[in-house]
C-alpha atoms as a PDB file:
ATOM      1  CA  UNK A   1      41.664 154.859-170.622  1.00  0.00           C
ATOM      2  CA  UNK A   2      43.165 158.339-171.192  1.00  0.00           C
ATOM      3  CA  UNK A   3      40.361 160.701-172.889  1.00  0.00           C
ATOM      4  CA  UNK A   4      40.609 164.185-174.681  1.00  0.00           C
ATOM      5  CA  UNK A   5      37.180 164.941-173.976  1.00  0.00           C
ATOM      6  CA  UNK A   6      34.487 162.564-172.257  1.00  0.00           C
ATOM      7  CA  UNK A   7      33.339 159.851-174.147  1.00  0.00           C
ATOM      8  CA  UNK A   8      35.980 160.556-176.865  1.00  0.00           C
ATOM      9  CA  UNK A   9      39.400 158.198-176.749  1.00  0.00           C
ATOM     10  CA  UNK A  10      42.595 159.466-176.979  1.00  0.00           C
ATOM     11  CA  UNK A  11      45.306 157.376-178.535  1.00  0.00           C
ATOM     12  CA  UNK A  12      47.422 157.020-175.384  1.00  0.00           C
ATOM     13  CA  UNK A  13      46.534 155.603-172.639  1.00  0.00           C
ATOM     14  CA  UNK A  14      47.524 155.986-168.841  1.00  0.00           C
ATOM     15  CA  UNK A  15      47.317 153.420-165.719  1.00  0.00           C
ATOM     16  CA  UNK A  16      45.626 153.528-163.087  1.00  0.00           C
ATOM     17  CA  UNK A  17      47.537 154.128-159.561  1.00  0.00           C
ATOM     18  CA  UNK A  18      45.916 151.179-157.977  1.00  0.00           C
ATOM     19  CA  UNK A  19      48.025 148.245-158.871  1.00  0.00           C
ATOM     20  CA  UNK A  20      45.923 145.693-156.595  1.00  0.00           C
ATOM     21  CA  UNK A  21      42.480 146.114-158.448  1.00  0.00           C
ATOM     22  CA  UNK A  22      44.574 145.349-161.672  1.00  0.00           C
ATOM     23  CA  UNK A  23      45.675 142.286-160.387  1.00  0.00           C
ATOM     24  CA  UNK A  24      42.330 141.281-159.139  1.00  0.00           C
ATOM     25  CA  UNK A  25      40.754 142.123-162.462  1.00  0.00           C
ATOM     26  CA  UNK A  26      43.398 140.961-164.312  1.00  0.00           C
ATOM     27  CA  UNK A  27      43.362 137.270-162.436  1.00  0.00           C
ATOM     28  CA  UNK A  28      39.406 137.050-163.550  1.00  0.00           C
ATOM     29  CA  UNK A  29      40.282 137.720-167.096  1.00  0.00           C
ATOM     30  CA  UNK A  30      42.910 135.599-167.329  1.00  0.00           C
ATOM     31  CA  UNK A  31      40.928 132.796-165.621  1.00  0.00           C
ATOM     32  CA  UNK A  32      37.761 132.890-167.648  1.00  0.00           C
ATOM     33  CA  UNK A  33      39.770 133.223-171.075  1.00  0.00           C
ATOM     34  CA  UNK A  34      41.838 130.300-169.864  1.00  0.00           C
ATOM     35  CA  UNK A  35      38.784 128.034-168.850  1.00  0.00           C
ATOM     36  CA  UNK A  36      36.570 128.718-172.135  1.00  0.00           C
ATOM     37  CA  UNK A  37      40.124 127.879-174.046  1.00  0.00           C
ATOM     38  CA  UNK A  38      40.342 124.726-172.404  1.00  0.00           C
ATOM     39  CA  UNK A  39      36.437 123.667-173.533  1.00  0.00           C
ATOM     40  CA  UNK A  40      35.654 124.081-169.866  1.00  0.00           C
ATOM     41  CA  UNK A  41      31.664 123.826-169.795  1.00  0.00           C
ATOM     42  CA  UNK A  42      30.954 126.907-167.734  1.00  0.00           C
ATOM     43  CA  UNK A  43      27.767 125.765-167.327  1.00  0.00           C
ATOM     44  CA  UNK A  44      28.889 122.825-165.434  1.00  0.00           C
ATOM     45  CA  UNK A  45      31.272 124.068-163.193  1.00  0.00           C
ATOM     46  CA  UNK A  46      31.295 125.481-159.952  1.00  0.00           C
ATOM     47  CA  UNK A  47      29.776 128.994-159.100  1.00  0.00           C
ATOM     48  CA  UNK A  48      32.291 131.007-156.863  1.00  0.00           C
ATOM     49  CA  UNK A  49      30.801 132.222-153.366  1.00  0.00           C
ATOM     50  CA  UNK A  50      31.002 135.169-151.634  1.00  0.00           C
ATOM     51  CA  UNK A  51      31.389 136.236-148.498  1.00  0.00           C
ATOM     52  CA  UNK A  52      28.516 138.746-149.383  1.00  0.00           C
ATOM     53  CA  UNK A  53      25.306 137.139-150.368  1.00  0.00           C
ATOM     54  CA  UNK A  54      22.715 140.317-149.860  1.00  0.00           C
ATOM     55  CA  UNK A  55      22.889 143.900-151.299  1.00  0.00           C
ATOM     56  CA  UNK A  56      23.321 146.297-148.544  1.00  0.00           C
ATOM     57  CA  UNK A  57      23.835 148.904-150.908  1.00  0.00           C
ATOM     58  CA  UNK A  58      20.465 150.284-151.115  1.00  0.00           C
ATOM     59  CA  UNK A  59      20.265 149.903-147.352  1.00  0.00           C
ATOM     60  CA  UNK A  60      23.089 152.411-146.903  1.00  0.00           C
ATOM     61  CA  UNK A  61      21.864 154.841-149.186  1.00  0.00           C
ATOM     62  CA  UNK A  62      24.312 154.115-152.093  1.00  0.00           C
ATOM     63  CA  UNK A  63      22.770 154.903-155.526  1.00  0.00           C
ATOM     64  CA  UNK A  64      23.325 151.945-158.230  1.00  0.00           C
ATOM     65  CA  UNK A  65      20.901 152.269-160.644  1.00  0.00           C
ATOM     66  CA  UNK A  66      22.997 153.894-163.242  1.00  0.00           C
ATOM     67  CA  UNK A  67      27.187 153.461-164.491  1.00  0.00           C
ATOM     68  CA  UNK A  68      27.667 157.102-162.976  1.00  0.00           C
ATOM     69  CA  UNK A  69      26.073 156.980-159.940  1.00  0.00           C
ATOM     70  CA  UNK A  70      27.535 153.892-158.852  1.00  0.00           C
ATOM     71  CA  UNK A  71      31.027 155.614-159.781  1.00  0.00           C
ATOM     72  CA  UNK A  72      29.805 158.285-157.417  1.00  0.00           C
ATOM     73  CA  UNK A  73      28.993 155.549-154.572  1.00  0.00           C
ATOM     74  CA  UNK A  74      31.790 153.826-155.268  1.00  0.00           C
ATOM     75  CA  UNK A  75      33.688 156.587-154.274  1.00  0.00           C
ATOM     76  CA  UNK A  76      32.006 157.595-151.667  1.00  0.00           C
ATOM     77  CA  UNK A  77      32.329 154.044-150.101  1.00  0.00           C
ATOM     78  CA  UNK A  78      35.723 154.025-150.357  1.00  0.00           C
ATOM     79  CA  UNK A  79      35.902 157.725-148.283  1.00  0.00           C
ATOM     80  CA  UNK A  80      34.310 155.281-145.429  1.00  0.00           C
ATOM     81  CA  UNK A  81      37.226 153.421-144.980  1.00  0.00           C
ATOM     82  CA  UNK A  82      34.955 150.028-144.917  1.00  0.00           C
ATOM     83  CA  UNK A  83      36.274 147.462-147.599  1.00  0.00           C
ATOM     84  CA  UNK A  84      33.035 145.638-146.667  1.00  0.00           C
ATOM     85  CA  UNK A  85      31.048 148.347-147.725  1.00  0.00           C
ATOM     86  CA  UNK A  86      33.260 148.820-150.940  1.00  0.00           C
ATOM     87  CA  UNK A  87      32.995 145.383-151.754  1.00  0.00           C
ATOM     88  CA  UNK A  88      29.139 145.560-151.798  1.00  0.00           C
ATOM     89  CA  UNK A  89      29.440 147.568-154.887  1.00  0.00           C
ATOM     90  CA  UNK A  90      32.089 145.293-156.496  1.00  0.00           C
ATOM     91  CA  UNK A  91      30.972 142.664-158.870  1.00  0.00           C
ATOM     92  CA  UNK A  92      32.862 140.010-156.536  1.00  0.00           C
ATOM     93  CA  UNK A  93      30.944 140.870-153.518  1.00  0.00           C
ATOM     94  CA  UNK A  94      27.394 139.527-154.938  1.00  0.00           C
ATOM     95  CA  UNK A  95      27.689 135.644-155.787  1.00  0.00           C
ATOM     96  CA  UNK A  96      25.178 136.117-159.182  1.00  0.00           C
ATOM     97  CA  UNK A  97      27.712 138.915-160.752  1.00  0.00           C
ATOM     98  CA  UNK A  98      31.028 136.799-159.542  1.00  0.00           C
ATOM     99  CA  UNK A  99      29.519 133.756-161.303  1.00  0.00           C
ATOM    100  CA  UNK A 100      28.641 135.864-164.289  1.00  0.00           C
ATOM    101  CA  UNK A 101      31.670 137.999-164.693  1.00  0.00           C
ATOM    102  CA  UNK A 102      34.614 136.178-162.750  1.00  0.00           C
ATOM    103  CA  UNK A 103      32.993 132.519-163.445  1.00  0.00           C
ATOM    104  CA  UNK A 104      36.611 131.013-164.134  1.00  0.00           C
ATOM    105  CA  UNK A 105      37.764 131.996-160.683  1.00  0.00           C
ATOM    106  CA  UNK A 106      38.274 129.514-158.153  1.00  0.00           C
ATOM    107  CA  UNK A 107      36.652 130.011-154.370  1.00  0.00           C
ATOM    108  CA  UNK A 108      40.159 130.672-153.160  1.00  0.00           C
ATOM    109  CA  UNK A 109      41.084 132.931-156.188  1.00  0.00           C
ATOM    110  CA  UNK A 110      37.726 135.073-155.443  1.00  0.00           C
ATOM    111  CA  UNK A 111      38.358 135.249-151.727  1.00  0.00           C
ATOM    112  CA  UNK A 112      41.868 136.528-152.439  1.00  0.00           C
ATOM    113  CA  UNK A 113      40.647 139.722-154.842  1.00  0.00           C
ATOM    114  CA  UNK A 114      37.883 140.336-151.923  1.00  0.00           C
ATOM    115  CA  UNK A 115      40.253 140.596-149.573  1.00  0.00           C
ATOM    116  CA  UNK A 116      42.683 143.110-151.438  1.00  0.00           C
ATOM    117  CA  UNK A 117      39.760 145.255-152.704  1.00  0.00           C
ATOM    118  CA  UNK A 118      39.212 145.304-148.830  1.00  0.00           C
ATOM    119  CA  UNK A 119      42.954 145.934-147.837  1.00  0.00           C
ATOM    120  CA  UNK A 120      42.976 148.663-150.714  1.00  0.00           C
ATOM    121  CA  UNK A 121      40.298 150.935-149.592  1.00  0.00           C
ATOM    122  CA  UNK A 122      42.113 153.827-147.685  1.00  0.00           C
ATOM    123  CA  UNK A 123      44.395 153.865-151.115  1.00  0.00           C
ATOM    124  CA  UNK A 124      41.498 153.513-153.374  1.00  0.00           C
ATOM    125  CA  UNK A 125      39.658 156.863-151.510  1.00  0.00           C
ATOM    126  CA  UNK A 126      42.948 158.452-151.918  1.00  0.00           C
ATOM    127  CA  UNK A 127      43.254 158.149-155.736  1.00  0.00           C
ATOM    128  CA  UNK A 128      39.498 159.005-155.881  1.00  0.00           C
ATOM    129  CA  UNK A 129      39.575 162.157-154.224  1.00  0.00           C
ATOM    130  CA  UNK A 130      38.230 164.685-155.986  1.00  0.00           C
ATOM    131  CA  UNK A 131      36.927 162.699-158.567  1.00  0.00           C
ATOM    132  CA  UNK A 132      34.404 164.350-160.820  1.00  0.00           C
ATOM    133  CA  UNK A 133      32.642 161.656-163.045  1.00  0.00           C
ATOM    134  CA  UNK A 134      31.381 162.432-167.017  1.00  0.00           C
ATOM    135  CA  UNK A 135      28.874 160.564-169.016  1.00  0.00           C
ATOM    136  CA  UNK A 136      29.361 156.948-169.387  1.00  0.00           C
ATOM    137  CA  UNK A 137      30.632 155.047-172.628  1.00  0.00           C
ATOM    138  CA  UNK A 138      30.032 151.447-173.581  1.00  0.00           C
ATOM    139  CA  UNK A 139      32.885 149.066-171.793  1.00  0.00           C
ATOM    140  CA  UNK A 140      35.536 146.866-172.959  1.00  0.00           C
ATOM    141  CA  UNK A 141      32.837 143.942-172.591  1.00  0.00           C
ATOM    142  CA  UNK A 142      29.358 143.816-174.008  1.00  0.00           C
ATOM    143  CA  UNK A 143      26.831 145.070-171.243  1.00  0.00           C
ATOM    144  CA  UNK A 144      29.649 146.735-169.583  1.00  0.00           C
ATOM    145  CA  UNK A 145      30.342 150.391-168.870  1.00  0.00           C
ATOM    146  CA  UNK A 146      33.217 153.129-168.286  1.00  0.00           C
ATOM    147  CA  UNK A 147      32.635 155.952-166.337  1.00  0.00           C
ATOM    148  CA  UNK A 148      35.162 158.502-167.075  1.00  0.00           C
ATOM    149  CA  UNK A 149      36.863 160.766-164.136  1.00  0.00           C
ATOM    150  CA  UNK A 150      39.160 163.169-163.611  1.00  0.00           C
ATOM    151  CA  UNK A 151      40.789 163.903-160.110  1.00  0.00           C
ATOM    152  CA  UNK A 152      42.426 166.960-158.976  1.00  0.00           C
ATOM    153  CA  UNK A 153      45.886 164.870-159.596  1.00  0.00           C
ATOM    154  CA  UNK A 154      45.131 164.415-162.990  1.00  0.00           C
ATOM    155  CA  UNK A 155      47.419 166.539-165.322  1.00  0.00           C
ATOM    156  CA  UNK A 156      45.841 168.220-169.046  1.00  0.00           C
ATOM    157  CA  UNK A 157      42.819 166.360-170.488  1.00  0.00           C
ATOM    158  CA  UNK A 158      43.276 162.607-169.279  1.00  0.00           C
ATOM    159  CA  UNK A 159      40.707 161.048-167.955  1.00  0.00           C
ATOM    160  CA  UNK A 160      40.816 157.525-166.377  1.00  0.00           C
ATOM    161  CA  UNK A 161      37.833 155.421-165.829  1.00  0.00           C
ATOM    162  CA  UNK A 162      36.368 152.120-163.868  1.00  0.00           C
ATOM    163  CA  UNK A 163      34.357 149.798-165.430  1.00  0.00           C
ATOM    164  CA  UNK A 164      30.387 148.538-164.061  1.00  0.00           C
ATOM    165  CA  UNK A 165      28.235 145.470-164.792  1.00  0.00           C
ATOM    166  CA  UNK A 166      24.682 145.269-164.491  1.00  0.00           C
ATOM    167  CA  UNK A 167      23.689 142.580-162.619  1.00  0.00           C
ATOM    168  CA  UNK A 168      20.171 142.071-160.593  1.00  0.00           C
ATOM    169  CA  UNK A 169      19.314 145.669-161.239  1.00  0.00           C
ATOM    170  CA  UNK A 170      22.392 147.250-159.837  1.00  0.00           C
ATOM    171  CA  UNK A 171      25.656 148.505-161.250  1.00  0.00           C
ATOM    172  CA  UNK A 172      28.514 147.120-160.177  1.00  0.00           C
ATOM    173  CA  UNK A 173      32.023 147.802-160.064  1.00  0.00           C
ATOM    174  CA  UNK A 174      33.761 145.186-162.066  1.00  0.00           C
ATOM    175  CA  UNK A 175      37.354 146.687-162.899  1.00  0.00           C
ATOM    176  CA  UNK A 176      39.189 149.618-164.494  1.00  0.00           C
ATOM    177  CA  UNK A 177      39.930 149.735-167.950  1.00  0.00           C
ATOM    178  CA  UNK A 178      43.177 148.146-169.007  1.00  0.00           C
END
C-alpha cells in the first residue's frame, strides 16, 4: 500500500518487488475463500503442519511482541541469510497461525510457500535494506496489521508495508498488502 504520510492511504498503490511472497500469500487467500465458498466445515478439516512446531524466535533474540518490532526482526532475519530463521517469524512456520490464517491450504500447498519464503531470503534482505518502519495501521483482515516502510529505493512519499497476525502472543508475518 502506497502512503502519503504514515498511517494515511494514498489513492495509488504500488507492488511490492517480491513476486514469490505474493504468490504464497496469494495461494492462502485464494484457498480459504475457495473452501468457505464451497461450505467446507473448517472446523472439520485438516490442520496444515509445519515443518516448524516451536518458536525459536525469542531464543534468538528477535522481538515479536508488537506489528513494528516484528517488521524490524523480520528484517533483520532476512539480513541472516537463514530462510529457517525467516520462516520462524512467518505465520506458516508455526502450525497454530497456519491453521488459523492459511487453514484452506493443503500440507503440500503449505510446504511449497515455506520453501519459497526460504529460497527468497537473500532477495527479501535486499528489498528490505534500509528499511525504516512507521507506526502500524489496522490490516486488510480483522486482527491483522500493516507496518509501513520506506527503503532507501523508495522514490517521493510511498510507503509499502507487510502485514502481521497475532497468534500465541507473537506477531507474525503473514503477507504484504495487496
Amino acid at each position: 500500500m502506497v502512503m502519503t504520510t504514515p498511517g494515511t492511504p494514498s489513492p495509488s498503490r504500488r507492488r511490492s518487488s517480491w513476486p514469490w511472497v505474493v504468490v504464497g500469500a496469494a495461494a492462502a487467500v485464494t484457498l480459504t475463500a475457495c473452501s468457505a465458498a464451497d461450505g467446507t466445515d473448517r472446523d472439520t478439516a485438516e490442520a496444515p503442519t509445519t515443518t516448524t512446531t516451536t518458536s525459536t524466535a525469542a531464543e534468538s533474540g528477535y522481538d515479536l511482541s508488537s506489528p513494528q518490532a516484528a517488521a524490524e526482526s523480520f528484517a533483520a532475519a532476512a539480513e541472516t541469510g537463514s530462510g529457517d530463521e525467516l520462516l520462524e517469524l512467518a505465520c506458516v512456520g508455526h502450525a497454530a497461525c497456519a491453521s488459523e490464517h492459511a487453514a484452506g491450504m493443503t500440507d503440500a500447498e503449505l510446504t511449497e510457500v515455506q520453501a519459497t519464503i526460504r529460497d527468497g531470503v537473500y532477495e527479501l534482505a535486499d528489498h528490505l535494506e534500509g528499511a525504516e518502519f512507521t507506526t502500524p495501521v489496522d490490516g486488510p483482515a480483522p486482527g491483522t496489521k500493516d507496518v509501513p516502510y520506506r527503503t532507501p529505493k523508495l522514490t517521493g512519499d510511498a510507503y509499502l508495508t507487510l502485514t502481521f497476525a497475532e497468534s500465541d502472543g507473537d506477531w507474525l508475518y503473514l503477507q504484504p498488502s495487496a
